[in-house]
PDB file of N, CA and C in Angstrom:
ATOM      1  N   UNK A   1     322.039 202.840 180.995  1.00  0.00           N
ATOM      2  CA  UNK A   1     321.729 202.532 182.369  1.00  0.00           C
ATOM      3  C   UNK A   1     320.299 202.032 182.484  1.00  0.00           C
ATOM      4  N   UNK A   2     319.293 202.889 181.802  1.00  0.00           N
ATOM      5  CA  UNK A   2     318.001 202.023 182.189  1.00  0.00           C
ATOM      6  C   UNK A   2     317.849 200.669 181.159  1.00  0.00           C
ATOM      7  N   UNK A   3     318.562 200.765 180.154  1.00  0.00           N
ATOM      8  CA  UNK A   3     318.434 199.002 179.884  1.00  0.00           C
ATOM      9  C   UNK A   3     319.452 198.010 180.473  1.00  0.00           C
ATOM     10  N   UNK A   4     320.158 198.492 181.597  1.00  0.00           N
ATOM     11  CA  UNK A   4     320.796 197.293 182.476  1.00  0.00           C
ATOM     12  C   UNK A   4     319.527 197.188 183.484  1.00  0.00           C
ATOM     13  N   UNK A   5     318.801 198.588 184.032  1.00  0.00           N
ATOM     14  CA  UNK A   5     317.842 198.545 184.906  1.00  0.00           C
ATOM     15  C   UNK A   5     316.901 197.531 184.671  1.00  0.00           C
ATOM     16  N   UNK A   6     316.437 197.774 183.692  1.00  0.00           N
ATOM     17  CA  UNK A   6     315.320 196.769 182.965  1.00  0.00           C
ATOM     18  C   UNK A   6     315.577 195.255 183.059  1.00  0.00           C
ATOM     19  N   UNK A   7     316.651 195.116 181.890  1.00  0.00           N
ATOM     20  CA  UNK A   7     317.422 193.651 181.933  1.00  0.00           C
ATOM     21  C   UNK A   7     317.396 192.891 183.543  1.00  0.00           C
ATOM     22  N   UNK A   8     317.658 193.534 184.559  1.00  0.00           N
ATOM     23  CA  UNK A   8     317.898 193.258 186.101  1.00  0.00           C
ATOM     24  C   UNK A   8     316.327 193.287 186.639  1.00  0.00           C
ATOM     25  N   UNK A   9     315.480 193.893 185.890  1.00  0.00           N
ATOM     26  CA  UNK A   9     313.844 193.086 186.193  1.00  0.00           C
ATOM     27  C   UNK A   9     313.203 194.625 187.271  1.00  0.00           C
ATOM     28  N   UNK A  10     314.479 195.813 186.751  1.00  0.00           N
ATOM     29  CA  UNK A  10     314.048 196.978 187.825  1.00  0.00           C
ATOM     30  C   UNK A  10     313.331 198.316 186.842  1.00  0.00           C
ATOM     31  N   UNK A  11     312.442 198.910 187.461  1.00  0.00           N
ATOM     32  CA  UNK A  11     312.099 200.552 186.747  1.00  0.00           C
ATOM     33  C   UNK A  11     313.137 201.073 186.446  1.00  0.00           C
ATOM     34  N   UNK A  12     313.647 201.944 185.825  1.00  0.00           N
ATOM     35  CA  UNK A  12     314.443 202.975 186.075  1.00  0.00           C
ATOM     36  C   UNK A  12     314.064 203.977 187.174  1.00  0.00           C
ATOM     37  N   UNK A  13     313.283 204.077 187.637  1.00  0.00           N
ATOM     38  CA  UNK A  13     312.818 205.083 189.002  1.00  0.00           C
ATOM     39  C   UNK A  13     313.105 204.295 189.383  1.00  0.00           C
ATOM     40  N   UNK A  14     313.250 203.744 189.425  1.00  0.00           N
ATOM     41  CA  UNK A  14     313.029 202.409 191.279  1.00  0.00           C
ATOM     42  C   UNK A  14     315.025 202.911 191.468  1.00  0.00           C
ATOM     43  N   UNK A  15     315.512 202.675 190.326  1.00  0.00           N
ATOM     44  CA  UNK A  15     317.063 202.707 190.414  1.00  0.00           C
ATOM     45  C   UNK A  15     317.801 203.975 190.928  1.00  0.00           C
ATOM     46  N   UNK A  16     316.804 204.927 189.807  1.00  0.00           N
ATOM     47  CA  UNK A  16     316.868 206.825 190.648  1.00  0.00           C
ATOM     48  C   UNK A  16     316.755 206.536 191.775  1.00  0.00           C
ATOM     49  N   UNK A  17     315.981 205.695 192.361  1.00  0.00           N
ATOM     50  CA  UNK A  17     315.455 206.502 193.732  1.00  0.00           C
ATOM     51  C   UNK A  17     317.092 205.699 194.544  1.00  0.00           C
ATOM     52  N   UNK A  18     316.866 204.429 194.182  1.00  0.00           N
ATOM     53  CA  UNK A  18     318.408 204.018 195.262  1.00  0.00           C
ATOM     54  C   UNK A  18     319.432 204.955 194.762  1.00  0.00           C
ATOM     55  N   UNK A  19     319.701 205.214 193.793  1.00  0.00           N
ATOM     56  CA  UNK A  19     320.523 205.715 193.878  1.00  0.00           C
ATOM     57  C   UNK A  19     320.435 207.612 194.520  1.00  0.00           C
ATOM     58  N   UNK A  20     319.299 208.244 194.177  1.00  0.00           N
ATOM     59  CA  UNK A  20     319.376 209.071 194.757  1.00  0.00           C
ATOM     60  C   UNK A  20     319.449 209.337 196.544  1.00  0.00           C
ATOM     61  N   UNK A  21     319.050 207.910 196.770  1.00  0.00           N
ATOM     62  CA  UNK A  21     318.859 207.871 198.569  1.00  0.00           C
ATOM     63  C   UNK A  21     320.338 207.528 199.084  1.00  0.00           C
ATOM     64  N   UNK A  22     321.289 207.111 197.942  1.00  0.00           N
ATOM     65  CA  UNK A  22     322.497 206.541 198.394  1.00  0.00           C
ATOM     66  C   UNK A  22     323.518 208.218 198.168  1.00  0.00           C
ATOM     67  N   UNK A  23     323.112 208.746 197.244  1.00  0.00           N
ATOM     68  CA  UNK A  23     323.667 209.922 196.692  1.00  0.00           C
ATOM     69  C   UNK A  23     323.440 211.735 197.867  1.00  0.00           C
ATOM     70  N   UNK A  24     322.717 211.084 198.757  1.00  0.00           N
ATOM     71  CA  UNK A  24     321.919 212.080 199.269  1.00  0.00           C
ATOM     72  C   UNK A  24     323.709 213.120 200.165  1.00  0.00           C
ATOM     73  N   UNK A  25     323.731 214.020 200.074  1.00  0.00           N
ATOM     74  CA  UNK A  25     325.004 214.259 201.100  1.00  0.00           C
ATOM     75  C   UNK A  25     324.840 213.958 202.838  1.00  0.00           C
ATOM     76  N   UNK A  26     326.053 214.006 203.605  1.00  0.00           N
ATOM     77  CA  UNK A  26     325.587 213.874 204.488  1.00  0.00           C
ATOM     78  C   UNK A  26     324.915 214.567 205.537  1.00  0.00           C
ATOM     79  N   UNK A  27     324.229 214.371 206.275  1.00  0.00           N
ATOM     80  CA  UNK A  27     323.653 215.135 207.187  1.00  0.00           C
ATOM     81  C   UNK A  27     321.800 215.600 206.705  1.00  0.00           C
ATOM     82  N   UNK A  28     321.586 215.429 205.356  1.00  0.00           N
ATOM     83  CA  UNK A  28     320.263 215.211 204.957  1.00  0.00           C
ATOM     84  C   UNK A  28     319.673 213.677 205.162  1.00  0.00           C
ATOM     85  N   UNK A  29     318.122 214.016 205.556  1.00  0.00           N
ATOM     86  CA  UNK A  29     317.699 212.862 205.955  1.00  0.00           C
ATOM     87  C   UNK A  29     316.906 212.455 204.692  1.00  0.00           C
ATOM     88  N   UNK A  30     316.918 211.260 204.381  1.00  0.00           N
ATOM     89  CA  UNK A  30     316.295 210.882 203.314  1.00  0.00           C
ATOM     90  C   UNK A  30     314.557 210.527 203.394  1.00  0.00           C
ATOM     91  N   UNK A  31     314.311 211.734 203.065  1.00  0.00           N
ATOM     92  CA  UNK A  31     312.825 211.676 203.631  1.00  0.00           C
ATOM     93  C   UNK A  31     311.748 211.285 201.981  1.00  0.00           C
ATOM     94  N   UNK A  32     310.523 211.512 202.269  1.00  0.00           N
ATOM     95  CA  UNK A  32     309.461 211.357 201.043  1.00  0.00           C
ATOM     96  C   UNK A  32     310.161 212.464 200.298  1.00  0.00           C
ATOM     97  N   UNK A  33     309.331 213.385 200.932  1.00  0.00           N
ATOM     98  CA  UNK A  33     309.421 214.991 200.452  1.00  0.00           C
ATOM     99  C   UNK A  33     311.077 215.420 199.801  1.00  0.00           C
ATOM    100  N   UNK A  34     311.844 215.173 200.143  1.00  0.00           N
ATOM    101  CA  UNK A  34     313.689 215.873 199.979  1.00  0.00           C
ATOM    102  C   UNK A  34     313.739 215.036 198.891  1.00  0.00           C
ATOM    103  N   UNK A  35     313.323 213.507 198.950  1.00  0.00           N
ATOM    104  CA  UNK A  35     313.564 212.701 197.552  1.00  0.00           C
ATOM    105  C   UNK A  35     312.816 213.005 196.321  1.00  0.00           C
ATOM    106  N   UNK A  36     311.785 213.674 196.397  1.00  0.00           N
ATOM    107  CA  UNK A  36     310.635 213.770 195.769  1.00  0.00           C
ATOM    108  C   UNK A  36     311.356 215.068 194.882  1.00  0.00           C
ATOM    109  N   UNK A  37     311.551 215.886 195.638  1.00  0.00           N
ATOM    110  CA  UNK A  37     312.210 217.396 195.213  1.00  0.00           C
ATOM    111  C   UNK A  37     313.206 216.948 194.490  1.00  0.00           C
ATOM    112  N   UNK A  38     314.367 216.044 194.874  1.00  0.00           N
ATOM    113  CA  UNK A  38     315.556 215.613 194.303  1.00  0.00           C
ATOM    114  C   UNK A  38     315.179 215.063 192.902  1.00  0.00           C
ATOM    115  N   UNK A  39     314.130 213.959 193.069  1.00  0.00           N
ATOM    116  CA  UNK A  39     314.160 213.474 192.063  1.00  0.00           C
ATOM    117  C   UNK A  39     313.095 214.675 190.612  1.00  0.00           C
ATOM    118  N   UNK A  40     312.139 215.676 190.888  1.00  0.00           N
ATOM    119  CA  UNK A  40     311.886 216.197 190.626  1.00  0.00           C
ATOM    120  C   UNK A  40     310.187 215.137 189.997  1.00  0.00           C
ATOM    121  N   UNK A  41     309.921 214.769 191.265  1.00  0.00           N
ATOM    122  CA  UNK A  41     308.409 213.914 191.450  1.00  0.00           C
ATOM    123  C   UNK A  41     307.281 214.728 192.158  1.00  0.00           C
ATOM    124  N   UNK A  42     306.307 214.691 191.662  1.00  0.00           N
ATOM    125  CA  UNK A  42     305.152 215.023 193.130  1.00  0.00           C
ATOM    126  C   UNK A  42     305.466 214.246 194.079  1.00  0.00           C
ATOM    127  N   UNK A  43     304.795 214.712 195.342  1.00  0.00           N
ATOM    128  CA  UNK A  43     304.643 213.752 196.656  1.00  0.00           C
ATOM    129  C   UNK A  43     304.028 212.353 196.551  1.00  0.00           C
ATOM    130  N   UNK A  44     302.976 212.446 195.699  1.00  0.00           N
ATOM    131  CA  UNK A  44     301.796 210.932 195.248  1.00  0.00           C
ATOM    132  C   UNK A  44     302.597 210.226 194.247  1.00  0.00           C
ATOM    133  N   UNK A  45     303.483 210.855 193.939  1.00  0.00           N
ATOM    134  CA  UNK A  45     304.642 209.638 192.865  1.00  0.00           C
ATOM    135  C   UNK A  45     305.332 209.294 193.530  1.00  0.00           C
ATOM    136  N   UNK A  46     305.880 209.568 194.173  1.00  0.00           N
ATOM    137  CA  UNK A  46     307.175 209.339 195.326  1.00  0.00           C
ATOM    138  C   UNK A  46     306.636 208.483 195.876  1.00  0.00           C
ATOM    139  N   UNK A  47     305.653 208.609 196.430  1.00  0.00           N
ATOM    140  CA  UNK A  47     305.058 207.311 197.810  1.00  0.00           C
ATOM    141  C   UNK A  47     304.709 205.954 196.889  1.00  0.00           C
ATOM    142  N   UNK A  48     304.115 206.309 195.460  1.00  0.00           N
ATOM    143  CA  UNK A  48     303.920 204.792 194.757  1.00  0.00           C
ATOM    144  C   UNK A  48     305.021 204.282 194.664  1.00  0.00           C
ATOM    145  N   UNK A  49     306.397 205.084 194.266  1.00  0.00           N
ATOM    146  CA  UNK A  49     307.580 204.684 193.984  1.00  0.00           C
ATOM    147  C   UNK A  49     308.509 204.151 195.273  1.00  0.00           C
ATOM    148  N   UNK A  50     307.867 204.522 195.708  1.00  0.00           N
ATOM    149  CA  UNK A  50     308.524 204.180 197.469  1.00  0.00           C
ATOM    150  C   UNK A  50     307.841 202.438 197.629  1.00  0.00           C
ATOM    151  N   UNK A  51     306.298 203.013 197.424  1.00  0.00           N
ATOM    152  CA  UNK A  51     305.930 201.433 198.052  1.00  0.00           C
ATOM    153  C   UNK A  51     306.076 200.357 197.170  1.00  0.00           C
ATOM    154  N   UNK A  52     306.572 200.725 195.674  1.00  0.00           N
ATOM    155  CA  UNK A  52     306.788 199.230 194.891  1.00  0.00           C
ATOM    156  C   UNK A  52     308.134 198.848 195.132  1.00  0.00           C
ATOM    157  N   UNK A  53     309.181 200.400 195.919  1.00  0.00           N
ATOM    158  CA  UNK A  53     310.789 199.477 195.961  1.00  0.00           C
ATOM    159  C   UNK A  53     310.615 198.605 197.308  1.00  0.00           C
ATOM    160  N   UNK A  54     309.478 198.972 198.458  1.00  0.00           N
ATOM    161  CA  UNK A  54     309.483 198.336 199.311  1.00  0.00           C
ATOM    162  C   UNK A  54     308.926 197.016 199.085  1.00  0.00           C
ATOM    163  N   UNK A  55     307.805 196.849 198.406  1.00  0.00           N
ATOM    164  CA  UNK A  55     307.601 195.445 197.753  1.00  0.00           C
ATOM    165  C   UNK A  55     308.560 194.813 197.426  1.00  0.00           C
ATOM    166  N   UNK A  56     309.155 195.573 196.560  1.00  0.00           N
ATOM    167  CA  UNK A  56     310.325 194.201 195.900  1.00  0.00           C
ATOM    168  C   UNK A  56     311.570 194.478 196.554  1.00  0.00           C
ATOM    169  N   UNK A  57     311.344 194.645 198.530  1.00  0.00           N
ATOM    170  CA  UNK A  57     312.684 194.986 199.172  1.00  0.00           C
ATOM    171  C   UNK A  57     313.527 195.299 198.560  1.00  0.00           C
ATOM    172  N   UNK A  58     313.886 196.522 198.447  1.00  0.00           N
ATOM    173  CA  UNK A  58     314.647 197.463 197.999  1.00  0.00           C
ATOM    174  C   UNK A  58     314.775 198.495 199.378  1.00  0.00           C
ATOM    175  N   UNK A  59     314.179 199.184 199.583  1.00  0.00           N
ATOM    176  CA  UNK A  59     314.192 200.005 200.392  1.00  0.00           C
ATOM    177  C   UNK A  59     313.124 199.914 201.956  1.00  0.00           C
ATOM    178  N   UNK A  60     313.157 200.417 202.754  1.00  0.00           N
ATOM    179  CA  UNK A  60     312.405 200.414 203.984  1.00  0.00           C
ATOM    180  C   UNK A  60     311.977 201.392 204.092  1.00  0.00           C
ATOM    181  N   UNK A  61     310.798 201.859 204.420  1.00  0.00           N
ATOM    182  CA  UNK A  61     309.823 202.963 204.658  1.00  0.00           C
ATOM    183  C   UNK A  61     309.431 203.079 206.070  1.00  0.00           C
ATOM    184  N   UNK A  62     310.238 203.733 206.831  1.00  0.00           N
ATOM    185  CA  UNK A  62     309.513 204.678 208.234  1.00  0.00           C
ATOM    186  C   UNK A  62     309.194 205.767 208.717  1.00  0.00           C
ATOM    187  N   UNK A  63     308.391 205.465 209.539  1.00  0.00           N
ATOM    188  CA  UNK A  63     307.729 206.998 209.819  1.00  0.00           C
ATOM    189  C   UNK A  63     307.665 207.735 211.318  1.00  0.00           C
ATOM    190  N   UNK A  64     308.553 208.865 211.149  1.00  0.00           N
ATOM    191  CA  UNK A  64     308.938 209.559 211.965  1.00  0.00           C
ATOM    192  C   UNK A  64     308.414 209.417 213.149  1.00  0.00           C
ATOM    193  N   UNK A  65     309.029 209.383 214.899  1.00  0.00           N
ATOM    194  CA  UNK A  65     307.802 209.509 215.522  1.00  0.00           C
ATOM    195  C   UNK A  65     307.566 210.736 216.143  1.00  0.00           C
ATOM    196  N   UNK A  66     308.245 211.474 215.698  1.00  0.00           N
ATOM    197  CA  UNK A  66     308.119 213.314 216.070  1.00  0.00           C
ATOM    198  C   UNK A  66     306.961 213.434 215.531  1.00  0.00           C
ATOM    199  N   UNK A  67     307.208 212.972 214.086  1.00  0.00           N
ATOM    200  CA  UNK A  67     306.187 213.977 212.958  1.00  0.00           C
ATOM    201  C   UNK A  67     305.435 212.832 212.321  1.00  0.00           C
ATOM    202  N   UNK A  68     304.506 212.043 212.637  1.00  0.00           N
ATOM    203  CA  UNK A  68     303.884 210.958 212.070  1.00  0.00           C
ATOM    204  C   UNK A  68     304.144 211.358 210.223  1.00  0.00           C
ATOM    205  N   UNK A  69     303.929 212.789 209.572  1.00  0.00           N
ATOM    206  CA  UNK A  69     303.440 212.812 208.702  1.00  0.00           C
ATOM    207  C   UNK A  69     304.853 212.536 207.819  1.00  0.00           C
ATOM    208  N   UNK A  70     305.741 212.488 208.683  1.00  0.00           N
ATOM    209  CA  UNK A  70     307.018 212.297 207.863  1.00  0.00           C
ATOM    210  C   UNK A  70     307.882 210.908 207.904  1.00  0.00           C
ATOM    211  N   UNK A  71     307.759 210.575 206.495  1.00  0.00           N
ATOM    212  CA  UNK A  71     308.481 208.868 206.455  1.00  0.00           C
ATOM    213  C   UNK A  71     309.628 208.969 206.013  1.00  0.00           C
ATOM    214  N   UNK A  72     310.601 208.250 206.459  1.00  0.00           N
ATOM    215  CA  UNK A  72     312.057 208.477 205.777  1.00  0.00           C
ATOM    216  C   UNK A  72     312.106 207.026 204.870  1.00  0.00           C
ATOM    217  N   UNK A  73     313.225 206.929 204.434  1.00  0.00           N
ATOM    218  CA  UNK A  73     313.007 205.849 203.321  1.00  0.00           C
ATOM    219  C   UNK A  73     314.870 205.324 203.628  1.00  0.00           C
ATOM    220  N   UNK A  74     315.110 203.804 203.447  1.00  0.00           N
ATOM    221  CA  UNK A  74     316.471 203.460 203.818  1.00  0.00           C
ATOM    222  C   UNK A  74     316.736 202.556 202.944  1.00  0.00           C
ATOM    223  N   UNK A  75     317.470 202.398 202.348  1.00  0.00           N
ATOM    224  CA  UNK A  75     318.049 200.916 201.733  1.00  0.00           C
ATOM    225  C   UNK A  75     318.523 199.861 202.052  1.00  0.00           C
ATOM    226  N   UNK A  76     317.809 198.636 201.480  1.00  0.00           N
ATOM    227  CA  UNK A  76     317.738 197.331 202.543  1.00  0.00           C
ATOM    228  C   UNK A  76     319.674 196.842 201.742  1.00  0.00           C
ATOM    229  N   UNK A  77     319.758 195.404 202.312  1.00  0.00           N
ATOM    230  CA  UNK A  77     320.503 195.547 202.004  1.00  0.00           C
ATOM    231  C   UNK A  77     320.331 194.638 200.573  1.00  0.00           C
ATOM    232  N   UNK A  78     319.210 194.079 199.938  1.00  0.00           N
ATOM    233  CA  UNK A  78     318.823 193.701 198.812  1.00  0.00           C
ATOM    234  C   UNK A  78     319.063 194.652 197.577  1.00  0.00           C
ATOM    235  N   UNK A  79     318.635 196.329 198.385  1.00  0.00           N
ATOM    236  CA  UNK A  79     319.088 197.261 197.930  1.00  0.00           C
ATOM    237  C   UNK A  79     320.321 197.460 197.615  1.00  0.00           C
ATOM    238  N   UNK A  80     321.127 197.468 198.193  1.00  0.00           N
ATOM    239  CA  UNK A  80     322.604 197.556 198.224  1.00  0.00           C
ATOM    240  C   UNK A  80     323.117 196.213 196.768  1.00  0.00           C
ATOM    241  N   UNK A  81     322.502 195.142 197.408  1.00  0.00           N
ATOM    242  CA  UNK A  81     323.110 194.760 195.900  1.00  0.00           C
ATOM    243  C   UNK A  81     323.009 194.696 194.654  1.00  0.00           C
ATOM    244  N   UNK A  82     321.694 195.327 194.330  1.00  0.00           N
ATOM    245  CA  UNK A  82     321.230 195.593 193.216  1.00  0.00           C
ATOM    246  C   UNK A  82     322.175 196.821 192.532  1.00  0.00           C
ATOM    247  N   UNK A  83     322.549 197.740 193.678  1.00  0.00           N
ATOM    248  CA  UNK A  83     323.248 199.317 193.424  1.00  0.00           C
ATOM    249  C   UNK A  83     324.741 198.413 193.094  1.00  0.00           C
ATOM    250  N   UNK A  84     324.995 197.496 193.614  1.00  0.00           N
ATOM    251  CA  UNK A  84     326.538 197.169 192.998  1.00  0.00           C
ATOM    252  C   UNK A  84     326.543 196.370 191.869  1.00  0.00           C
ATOM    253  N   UNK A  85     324.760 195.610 191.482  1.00  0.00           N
ATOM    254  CA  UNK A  85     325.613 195.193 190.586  1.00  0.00           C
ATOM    255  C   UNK A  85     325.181 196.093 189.439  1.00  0.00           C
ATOM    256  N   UNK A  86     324.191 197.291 189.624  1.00  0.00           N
ATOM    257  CA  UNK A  86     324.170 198.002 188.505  1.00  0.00           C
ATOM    258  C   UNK A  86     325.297 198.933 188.044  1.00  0.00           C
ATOM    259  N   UNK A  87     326.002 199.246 189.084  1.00  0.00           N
ATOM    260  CA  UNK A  87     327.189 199.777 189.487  1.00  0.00           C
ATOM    261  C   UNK A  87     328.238 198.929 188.572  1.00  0.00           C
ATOM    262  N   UNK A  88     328.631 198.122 188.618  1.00  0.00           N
ATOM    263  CA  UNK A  88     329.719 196.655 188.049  1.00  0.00           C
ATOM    264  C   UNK A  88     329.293 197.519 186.517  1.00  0.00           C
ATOM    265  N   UNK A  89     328.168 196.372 185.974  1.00  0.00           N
ATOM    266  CA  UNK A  89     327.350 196.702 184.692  1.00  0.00           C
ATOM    267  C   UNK A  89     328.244 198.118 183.928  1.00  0.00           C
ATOM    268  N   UNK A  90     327.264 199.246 184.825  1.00  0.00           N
ATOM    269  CA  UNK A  90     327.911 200.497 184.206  1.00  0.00           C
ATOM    270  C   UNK A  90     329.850 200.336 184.162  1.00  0.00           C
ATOM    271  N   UNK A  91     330.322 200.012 185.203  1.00  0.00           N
ATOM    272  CA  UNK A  91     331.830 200.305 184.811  1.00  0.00           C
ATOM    273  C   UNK A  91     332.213 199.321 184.013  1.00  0.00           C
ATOM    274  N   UNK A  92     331.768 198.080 183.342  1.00  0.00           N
ATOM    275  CA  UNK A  92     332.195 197.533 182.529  1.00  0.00           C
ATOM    276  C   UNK A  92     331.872 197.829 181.246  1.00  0.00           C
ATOM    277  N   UNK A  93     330.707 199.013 181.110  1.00  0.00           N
ATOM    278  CA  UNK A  93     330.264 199.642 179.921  1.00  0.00           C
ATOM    279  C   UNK A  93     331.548 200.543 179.497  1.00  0.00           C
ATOM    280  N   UNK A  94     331.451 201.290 180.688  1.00  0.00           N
ATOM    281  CA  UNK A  94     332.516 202.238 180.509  1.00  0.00           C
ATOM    282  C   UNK A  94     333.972 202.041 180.014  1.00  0.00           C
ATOM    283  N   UNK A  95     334.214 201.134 180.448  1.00  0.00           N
ATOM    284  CA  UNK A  95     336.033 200.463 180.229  1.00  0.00           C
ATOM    285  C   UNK A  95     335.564 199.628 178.509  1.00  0.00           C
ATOM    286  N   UNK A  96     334.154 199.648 178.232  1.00  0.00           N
ATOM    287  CA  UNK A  96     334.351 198.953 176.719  1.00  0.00           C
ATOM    288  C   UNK A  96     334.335 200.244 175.564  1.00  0.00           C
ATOM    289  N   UNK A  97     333.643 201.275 176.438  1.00  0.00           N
ATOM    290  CA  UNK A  97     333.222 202.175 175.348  1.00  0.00           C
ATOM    291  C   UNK A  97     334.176 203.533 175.616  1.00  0.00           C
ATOM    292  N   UNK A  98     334.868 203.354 176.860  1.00  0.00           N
ATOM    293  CA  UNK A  98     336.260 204.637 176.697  1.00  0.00           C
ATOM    294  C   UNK A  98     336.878 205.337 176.309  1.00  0.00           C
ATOM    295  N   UNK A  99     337.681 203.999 175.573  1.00  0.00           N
ATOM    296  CA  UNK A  99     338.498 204.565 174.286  1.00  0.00           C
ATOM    297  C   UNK A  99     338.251 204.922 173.469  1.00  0.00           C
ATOM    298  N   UNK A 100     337.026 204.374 172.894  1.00  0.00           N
ATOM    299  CA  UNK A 100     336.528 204.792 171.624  1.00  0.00           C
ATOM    300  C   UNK A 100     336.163 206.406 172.228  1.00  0.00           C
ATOM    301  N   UNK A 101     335.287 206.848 173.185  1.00  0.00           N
ATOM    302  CA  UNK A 101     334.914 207.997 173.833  1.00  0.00           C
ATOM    303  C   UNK A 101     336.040 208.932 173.459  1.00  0.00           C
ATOM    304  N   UNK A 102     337.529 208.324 174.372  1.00  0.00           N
ATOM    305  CA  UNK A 102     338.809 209.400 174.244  1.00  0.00           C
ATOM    306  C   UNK A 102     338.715 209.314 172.792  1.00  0.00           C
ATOM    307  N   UNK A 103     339.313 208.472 172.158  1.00  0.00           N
ATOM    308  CA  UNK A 103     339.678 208.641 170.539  1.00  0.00           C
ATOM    309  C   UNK A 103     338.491 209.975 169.817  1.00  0.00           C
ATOM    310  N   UNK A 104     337.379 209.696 169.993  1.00  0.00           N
ATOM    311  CA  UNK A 104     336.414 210.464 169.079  1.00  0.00           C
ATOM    312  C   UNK A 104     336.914 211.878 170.102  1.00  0.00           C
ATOM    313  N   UNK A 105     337.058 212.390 171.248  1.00  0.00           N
ATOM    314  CA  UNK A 105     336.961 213.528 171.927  1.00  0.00           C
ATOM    315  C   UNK A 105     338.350 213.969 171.125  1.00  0.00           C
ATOM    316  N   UNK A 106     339.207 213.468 171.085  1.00  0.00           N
ATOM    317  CA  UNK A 106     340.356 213.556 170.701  1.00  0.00           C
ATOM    318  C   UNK A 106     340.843 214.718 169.428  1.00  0.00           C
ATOM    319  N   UNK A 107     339.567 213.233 168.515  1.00  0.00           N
ATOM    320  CA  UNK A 107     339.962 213.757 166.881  1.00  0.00           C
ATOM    321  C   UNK A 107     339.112 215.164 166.805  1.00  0.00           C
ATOM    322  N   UNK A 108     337.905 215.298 167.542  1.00  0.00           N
ATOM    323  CA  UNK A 108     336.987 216.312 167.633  1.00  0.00           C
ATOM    324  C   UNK A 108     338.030 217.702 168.327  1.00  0.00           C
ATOM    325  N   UNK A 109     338.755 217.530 169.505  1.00  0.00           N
ATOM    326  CA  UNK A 109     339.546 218.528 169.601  1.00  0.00           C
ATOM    327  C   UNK A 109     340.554 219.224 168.673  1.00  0.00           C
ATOM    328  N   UNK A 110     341.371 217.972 168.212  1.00  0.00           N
ATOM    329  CA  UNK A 110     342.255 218.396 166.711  1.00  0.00           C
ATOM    330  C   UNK A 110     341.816 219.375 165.946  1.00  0.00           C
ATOM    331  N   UNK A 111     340.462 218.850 165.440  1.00  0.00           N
ATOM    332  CA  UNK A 111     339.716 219.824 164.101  1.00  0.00           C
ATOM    333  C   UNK A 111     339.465 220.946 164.568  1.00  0.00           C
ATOM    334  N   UNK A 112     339.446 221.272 166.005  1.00  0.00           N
ATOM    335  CA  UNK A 112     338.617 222.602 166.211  1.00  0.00           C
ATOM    336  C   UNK A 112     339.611 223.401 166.821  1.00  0.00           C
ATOM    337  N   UNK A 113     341.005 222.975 166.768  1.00  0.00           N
ATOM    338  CA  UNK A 113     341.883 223.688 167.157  1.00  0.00           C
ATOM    339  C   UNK A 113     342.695 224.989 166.623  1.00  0.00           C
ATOM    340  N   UNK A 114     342.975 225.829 166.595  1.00  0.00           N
ATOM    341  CA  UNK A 114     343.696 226.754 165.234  1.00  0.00           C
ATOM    342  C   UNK A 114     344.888 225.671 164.879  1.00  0.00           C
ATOM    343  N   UNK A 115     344.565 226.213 163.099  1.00  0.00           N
ATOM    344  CA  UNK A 115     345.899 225.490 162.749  1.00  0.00           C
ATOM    345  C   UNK A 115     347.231 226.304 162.971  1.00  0.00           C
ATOM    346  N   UNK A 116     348.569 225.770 163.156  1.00  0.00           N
ATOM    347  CA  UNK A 116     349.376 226.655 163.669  1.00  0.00           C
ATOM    348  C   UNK A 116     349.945 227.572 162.610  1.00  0.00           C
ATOM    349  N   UNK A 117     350.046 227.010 161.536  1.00  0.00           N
ATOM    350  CA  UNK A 117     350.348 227.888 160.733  1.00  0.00           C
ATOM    351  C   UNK A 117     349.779 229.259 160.230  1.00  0.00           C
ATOM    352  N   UNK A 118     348.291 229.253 161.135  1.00  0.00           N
ATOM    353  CA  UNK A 118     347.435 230.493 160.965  1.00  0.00           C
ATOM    354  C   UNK A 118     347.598 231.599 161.904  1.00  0.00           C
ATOM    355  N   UNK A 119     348.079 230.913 163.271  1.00  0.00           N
ATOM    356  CA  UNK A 119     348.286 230.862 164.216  1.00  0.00           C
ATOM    357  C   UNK A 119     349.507 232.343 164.214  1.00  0.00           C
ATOM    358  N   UNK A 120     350.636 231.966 163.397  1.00  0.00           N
ATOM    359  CA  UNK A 120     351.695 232.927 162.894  1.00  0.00           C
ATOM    360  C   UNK A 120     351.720 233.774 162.349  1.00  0.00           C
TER     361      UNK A 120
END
């Protein structure tokens, strides 16, 4: 995933963060602070990481007008297509490298199974 990120000209944070702002459940607001925790950032990383996805429109940064000190963060919709096509990317990884995945889980279950004849 972070060398499709890369290849596509993005951080891998920059990609955490859409995706963690897209991932958020509902009824949480996607704030500095809740993303920061999520992503497991200080507050002063979060806001650099905030203001380079807003540079390269990705995301939108506003600020509360209850609580000046609180900015929520939204995904543009530049955002959005970056998340599908990193999205695409990954499921076409997945459908190449699958089978091989099942096959090896497979043969790995076999071996570690009792043999039946021990079994008796």
């Amino acid at each position: 995933m972070e060398g499709h990120a890369r290849a596509a000209g993005l951080q891998p944070q920059q990609y955490q963060l859409l995706l963690a702002i897209k991932g958020l459940p509902n009824g949480k607001i996607p704030t500095v602070s809740i993303l920061a925790e999520r992503m497991q950032l200080n507050q002063n990383t979060m806001v650099e990481l905030a203001e380079r996805c807003e540079k390269r429109g990705l995301i939108l940064r506003t600020r509360s007008d209850a609580d000046r000190r609180q900015v929520t963060l939204a995904i543009t919709r530049n955002g959005e297509v970056v998340l599908r096509q990193q999205a695409s990317v990954s499921r076409q990884e997945l459908r190449s490298i699958g089978p091989i995945l099942s096959k090896s889980l497979q043969r790995l279950i076999a071996e570690h199974l009792p043999d039946k004849k021990d079994a008796g």
